[in-house]
C-alpha atoms as a PDB file:
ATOM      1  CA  UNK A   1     284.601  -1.175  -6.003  1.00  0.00           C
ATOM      2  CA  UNK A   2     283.085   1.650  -8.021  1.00  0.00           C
ATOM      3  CA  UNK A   3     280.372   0.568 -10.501  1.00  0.00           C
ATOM      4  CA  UNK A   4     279.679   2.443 -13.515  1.00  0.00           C
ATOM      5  CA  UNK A   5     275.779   2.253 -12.836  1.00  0.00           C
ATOM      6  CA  UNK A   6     273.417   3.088 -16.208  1.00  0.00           C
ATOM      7  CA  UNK A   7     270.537   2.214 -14.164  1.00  0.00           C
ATOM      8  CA  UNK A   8     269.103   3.653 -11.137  1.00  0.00           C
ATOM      9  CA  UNK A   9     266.404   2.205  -9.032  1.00  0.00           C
ATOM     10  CA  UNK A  10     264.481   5.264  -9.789  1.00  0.00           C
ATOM     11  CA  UNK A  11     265.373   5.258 -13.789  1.00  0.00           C
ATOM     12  CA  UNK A  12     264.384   1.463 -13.730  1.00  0.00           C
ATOM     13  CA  UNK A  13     261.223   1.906 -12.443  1.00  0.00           C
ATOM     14  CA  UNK A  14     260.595   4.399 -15.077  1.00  0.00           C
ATOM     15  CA  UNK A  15     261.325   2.048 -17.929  1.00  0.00           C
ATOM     16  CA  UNK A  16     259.543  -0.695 -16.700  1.00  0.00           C
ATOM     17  CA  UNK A  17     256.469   1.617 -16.106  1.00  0.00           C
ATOM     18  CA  UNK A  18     257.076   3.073 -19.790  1.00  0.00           C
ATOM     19  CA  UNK A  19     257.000  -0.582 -21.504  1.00  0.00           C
ATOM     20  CA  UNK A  20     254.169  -1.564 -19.680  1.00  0.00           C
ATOM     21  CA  UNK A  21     252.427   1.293 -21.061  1.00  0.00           C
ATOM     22  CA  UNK A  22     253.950  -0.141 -24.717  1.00  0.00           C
ATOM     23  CA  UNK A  23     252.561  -3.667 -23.969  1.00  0.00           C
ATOM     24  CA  UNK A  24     249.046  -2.778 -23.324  1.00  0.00           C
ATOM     25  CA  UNK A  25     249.057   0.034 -26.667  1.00  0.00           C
ATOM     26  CA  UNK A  26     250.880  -3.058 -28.482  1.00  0.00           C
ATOM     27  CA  UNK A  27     248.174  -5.517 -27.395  1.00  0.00           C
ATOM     28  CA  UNK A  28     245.068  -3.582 -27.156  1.00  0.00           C
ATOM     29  CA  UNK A  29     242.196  -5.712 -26.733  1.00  0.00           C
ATOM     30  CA  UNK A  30     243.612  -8.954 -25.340  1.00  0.00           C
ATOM     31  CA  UNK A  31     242.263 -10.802 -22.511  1.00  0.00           C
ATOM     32  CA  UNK A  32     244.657 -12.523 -20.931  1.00  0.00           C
ATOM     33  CA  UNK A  33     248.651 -12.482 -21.152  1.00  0.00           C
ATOM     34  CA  UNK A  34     251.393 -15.441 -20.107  1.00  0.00           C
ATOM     35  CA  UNK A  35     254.593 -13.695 -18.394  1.00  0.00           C
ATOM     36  CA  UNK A  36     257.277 -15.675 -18.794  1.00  0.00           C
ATOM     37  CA  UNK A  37     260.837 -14.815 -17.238  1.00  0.00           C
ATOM     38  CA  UNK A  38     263.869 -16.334 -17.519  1.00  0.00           C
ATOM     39  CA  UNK A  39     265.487 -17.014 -13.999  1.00  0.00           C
ATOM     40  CA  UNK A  40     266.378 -15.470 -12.116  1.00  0.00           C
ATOM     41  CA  UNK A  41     266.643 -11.538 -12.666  1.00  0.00           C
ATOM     42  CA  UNK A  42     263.944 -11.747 -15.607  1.00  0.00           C
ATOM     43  CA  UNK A  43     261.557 -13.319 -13.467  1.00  0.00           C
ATOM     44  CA  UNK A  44     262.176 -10.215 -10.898  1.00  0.00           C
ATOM     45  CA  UNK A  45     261.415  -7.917 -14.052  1.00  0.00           C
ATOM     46  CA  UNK A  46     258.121 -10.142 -15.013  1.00  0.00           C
ATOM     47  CA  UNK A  47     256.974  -9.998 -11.440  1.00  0.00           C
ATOM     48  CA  UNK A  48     257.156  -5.753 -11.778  1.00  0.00           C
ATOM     49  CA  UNK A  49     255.607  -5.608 -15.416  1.00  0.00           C
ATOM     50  CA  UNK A  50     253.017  -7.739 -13.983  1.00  0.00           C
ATOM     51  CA  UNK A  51     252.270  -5.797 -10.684  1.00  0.00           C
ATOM     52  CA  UNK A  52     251.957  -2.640 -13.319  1.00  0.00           C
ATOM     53  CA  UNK A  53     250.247  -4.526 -15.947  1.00  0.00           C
ATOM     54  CA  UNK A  54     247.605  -5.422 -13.089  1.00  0.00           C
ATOM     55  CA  UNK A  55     247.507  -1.442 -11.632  1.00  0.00           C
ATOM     56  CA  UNK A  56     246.919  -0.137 -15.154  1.00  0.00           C
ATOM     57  CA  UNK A  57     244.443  -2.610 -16.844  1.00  0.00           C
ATOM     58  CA  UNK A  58     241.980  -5.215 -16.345  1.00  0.00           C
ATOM     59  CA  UNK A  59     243.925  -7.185 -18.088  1.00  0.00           C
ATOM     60  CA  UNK A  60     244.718 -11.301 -16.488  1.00  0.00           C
ATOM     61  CA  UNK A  61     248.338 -11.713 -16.484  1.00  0.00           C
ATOM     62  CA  UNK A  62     249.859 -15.527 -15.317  1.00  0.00           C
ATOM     63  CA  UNK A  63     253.665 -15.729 -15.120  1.00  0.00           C
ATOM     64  CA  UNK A  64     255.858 -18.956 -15.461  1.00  0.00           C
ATOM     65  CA  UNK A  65     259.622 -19.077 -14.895  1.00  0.00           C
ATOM     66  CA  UNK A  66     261.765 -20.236 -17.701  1.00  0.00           C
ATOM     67  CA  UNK A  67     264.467 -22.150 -16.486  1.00  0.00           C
ATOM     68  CA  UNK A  68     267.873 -22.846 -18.216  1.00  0.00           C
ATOM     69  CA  UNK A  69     271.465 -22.125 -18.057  1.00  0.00           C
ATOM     70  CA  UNK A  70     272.792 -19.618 -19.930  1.00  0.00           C
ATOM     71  CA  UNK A  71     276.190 -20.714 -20.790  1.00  0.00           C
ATOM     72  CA  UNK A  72     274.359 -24.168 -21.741  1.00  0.00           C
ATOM     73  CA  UNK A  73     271.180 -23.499 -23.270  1.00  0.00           C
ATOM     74  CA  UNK A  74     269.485 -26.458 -24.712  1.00  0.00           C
ATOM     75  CA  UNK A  75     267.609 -28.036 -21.638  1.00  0.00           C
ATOM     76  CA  UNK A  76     265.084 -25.632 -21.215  1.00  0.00           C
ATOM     77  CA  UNK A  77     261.929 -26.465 -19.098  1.00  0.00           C
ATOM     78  CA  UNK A  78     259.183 -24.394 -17.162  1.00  0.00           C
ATOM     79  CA  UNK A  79     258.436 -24.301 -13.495  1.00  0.00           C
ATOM     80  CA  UNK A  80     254.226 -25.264 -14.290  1.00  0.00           C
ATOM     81  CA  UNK A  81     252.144 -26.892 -17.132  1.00  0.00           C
ATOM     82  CA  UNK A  82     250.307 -24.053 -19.137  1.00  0.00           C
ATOM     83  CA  UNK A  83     248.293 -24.357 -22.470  1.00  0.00           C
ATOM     84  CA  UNK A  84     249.912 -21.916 -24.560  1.00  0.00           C
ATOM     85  CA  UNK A  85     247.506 -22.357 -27.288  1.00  0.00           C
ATOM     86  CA  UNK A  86     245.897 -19.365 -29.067  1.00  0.00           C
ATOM     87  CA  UNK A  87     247.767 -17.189 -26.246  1.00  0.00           C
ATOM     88  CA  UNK A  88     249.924 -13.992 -26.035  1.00  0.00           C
ATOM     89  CA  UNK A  89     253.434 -14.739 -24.368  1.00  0.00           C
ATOM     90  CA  UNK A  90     255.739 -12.237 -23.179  1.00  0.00           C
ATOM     91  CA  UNK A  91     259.120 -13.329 -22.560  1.00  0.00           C
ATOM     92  CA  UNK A  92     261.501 -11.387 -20.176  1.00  0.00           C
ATOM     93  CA  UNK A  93     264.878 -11.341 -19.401  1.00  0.00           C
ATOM     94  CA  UNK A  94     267.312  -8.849 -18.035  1.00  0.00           C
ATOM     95  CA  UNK A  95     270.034  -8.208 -20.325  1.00  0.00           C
ATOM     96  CA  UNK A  96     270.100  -8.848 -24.468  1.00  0.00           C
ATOM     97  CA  UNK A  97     273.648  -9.067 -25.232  1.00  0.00           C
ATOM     98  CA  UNK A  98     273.348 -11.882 -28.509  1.00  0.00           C
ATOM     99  CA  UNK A  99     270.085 -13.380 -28.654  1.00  0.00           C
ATOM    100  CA  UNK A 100     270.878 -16.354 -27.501  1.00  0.00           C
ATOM    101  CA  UNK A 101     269.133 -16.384 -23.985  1.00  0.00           C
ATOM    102  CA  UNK A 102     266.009 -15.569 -25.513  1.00  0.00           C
ATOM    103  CA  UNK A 103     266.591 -17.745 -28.804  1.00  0.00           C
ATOM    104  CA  UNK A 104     266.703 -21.319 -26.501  1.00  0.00           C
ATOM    105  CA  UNK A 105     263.981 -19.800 -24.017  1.00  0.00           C
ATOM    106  CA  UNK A 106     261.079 -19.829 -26.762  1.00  0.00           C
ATOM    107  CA  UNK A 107     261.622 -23.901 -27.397  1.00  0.00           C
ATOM    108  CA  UNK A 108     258.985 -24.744 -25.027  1.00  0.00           C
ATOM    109  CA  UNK A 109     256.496 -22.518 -26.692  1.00  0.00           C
ATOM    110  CA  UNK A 110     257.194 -23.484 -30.183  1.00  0.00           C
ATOM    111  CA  UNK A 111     255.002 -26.789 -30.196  1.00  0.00           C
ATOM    112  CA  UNK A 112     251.485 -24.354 -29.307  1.00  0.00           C
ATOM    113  CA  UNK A 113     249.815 -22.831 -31.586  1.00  0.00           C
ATOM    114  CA  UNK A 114     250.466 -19.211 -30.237  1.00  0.00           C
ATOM    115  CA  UNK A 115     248.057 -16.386 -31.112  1.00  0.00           C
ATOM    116  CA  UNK A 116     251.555 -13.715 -30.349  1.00  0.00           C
ATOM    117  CA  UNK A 117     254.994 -13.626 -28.829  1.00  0.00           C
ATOM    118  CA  UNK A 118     257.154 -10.991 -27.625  1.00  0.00           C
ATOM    119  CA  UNK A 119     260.335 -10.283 -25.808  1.00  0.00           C
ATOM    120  CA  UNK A 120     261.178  -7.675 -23.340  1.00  0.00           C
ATOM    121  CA  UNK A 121     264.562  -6.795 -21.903  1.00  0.00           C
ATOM    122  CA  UNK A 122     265.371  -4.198 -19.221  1.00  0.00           C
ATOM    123  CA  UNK A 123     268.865  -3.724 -21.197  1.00  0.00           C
ATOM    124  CA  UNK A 124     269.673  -4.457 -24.837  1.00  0.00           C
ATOM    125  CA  UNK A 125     273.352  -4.297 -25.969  1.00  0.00           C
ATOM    126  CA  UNK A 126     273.758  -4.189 -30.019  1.00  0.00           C
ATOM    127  CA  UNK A 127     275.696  -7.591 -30.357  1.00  0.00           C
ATOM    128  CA  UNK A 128     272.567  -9.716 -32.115  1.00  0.00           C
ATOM    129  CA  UNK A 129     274.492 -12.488 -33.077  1.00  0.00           C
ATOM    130  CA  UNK A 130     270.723 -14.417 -33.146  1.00  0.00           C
ATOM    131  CA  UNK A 131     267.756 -13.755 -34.995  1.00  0.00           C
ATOM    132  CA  UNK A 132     265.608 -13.051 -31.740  1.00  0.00           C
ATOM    133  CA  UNK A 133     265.391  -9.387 -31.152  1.00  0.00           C
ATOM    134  CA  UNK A 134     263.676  -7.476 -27.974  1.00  0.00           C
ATOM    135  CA  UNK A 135     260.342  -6.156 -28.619  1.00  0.00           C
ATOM    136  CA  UNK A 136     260.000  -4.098 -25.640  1.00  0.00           C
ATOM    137  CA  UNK A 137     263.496  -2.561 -24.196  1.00  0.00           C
ATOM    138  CA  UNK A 138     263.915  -0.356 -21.409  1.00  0.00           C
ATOM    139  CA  UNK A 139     267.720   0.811 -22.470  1.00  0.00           C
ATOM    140  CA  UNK A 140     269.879   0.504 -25.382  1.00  0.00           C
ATOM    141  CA  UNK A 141     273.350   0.484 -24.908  1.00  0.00           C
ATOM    142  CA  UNK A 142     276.834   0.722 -27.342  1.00  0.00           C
ATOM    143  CA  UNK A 143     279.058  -1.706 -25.531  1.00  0.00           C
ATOM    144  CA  UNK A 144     282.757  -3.222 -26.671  1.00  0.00           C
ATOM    145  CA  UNK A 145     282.384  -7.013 -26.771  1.00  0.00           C
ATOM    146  CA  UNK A 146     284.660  -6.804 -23.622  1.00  0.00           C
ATOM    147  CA  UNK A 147     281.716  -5.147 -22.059  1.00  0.00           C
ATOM    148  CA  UNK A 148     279.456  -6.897 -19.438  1.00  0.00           C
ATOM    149  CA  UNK A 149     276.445  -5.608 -18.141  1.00  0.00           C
ATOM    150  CA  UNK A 150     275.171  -6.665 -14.717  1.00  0.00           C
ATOM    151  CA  UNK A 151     271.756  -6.217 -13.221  1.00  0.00           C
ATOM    152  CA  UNK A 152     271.324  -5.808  -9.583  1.00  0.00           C
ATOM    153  CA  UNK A 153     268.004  -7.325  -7.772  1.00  0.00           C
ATOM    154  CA  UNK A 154     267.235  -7.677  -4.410  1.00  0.00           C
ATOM    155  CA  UNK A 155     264.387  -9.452  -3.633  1.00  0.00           C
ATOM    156  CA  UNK A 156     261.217  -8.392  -6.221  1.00  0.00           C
ATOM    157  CA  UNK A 157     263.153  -4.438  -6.797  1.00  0.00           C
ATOM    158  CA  UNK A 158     265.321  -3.395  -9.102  1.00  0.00           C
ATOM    159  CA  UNK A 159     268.617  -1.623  -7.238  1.00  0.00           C
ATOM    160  CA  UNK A 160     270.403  -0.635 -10.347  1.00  0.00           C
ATOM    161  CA  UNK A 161     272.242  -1.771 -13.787  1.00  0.00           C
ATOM    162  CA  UNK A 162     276.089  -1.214 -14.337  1.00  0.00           C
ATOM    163  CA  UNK A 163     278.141  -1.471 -16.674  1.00  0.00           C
ATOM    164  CA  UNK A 164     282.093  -3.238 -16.102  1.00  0.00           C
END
């Protein structure tokens, strides 16, 4: 089958390396940072924002994996007990198409007292349908509703994006 790839091994390196470079400008100064990805692919994109995060600063970076299903979203739990409190969370997924993902993966942060929170997405489509908008995003894409975007991991590396 032909795929209609909008992401390149190559061009995904390039915007993960770019918003790293945006997270440390956007957080200049802090100590410590709490990756959290959603499972599975945005836990593959924390685990390469933190291997740059950790080439380019001095920066301590933790990640936890947020776990829920995405077509059923309100049991949401976390693969390790962290204090959250007075921390900066980044939470990463691969694909924004509504909001929702990242809407139900904040719950178990809600209850800390949370110095910051962002969101990062390696693709956003422009279908918010949720309050929760990416903070970081490594591609913006005009899609139908019809649209799906799929991102393609293998192991910890990025092979590509397409669009079907």
């Amino acid at each position: 089958m032909d795929r209609n790839y909008i992401l390149t091994p190559e061009i995904a390196a390039k915007k993960m390396k770019r918003m790293a470079y945006e997270i440390l400008e956007d957080n200049f100064g802090e100590k410590q940072f709490i990756l959290a990805g959603i499972r599975e692919k945005g836990v593959v994109i924390a685990r390469n924002i933190q291997s740059l995060l950790n080439e380019f600063s001095t920066i301590s970076t933790e990640l936890v994996t947020v776990n829920l299903d995405k077509n059923n979203p309100q049991l949401v739990t976390l693969d390790k007990k962290i204090r959250f409190q007075d921390k900066v969370i980044l939470l990463i997924d691969d694909v924004s198409n509504s909001g929702k993902t990242l809407m139900f993966a904040l719950k178990p942060f809600l209850d800390s007292d949370l110095k910051k929170i962002r969101t990062l997405v390696l693709v956003e489509r422009s279908h918010n349908a949720f309050p929760v908008k990416p903070d970081y995003v490594g591609l913006s894409v005009a899609t139908t509703l019809q649209e799906h975007i799929f991102v393609e991991v293998e192991g910890d590396r990025i092979k590509g994006a397409w669009l079907e």
